[in-house]
Protein backbone atom coordinates (compact mmCIF):
# COMPACT_ATOMS: atom_id res chain seq x y z
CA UNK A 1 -36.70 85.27 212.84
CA UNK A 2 -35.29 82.39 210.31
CA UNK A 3 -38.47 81.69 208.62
CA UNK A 4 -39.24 85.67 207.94
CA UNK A 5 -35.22 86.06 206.30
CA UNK A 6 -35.48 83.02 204.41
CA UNK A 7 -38.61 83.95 202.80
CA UNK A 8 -37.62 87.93 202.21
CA UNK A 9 -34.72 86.31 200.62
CA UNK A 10 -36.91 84.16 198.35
CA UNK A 11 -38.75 87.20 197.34
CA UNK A 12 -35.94 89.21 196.26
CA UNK A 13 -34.01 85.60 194.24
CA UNK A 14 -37.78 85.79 192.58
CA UNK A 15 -37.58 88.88 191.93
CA UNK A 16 -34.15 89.05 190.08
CA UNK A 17 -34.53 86.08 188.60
CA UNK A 18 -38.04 87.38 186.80
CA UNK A 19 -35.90 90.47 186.06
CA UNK A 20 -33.15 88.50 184.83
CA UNK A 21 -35.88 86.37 182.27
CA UNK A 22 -37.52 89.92 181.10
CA UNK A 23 -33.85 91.01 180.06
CA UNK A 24 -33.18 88.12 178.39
CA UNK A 25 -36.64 87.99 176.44
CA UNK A 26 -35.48 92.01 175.51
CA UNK A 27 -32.51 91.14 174.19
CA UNK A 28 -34.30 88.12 172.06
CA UNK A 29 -36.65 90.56 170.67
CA UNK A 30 -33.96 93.10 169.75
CA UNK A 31 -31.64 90.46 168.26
CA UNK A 32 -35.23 89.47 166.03
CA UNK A 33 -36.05 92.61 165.23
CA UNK A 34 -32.30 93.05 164.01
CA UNK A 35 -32.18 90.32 162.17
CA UNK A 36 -35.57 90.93 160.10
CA UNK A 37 -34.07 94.50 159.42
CA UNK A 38 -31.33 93.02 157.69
CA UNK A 39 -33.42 91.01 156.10
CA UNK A 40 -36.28 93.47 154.35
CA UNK A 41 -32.49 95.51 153.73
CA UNK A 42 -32.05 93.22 150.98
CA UNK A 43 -28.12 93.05 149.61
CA UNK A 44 -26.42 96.12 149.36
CA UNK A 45 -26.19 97.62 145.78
CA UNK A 46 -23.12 98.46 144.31
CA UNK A 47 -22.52 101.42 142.70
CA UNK A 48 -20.85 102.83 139.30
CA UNK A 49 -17.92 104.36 141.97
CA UNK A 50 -17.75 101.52 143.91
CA UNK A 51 -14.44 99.42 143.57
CA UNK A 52 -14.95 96.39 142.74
CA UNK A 53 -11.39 94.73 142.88
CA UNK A 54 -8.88 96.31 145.23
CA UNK A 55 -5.01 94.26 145.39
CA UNK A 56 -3.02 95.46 147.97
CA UNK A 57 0.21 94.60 146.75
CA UNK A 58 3.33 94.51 149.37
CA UNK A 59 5.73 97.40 148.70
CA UNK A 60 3.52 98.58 146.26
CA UNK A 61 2.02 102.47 147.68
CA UNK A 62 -1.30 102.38 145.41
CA UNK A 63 -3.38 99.54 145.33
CA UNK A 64 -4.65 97.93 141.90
CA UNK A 65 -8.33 98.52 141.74
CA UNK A 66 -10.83 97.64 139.18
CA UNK A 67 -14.01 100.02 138.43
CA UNK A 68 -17.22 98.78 136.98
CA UNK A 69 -16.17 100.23 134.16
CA UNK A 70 -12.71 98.94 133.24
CA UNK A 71 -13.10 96.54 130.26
CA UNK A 72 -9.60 96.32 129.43
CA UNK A 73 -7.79 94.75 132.02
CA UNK A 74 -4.19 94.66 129.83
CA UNK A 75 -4.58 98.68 129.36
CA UNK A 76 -5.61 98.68 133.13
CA UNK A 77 -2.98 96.65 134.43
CA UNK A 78 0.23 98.21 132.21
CA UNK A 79 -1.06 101.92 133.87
CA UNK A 80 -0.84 100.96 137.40
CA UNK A 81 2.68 99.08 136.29
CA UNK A 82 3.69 101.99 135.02
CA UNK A 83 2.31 104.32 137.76
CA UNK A 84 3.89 102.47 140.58
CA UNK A 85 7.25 102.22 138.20
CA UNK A 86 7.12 98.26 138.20
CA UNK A 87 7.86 96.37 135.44
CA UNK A 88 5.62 95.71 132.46
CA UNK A 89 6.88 92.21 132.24
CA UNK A 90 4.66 91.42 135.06
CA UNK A 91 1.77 92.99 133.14
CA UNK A 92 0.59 89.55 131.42
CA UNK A 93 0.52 87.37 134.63
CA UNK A 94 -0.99 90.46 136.78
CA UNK A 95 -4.28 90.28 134.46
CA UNK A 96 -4.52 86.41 134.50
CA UNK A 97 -4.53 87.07 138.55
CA UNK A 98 -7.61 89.86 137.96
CA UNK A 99 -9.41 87.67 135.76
CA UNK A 100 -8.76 84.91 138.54
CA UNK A 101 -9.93 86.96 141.43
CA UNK A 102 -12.93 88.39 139.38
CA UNK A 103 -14.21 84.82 138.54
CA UNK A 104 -13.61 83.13 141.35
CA UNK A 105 -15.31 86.57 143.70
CA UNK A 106 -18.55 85.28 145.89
CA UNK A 107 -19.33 89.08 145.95
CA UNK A 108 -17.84 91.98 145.56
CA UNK A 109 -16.22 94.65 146.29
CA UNK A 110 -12.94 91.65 146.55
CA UNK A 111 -9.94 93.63 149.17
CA UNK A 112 -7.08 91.47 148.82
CA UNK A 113 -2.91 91.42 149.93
CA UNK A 114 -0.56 89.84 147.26
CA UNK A 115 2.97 89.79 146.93
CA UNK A 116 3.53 90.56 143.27
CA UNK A 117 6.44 88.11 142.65
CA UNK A 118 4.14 85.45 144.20
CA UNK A 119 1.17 86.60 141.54
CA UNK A 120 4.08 86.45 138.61
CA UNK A 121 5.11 82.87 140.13
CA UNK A 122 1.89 81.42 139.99
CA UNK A 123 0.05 83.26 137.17
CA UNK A 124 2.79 83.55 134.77
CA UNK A 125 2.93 81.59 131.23
């Protein structure tokens, strides 16, 4: 009868809607218990062989990168020039761009593109 199919069918929308709430709740839970994970994690810790500055330069096959270590950003700089046979002219406005990028860096490691004539345009004397 009517009355019996409309109430069966009451049940059962009760029923998935009560499942439908204890997946949701789940997934709340999971998303907290997530987030607090992350949390107690802390920041991550760099280490001595991490990169810290990596320019990908266009055309350029080995990227510019800059170890904890590396002090000397002109001696840096003029061995990747002369490693990826550019010129050393470019040397000068190429550190201004690491000292740039290293001062203005939220966090690090920094992975950037650059064009190098655009870094010589804007970073050059």
């Amino acid at each position: 009868d009517e009355k019996a199919r409309v109430s069966s069918e009451r049940n059962e929308l009760r029923g998935s809607l009560e499942m439908e709430r204890e997946a949701v709740e789940q997934a709340r839970r999971s998303r907290e218990d997530a987030q607090r994970a992350i949390e107690e994690a802390g920041p991550t810790q760099l280490s001595v062989g991490d990169v810290l500055i990596s320019v990908a330069f266009t055309g350029v096959p080995q990227p510019l990168e800059l170890m904890p270590w590396d002090t000397n950003l002109e001696a840096l700089v003029t061995k990747w020039l002369a490693a990826v046979q550019r010129s050393s002219r470019l040397q000068p406005s190429v550190v201004r761009y690491l000292t740039h990028l290293e001062a203005t860096a939220e966090a690090f490691p920094v992975r950037v593109e650059a064009s190098l004539l655009d870094i010589h345009e804007e970073f050059a004397l």
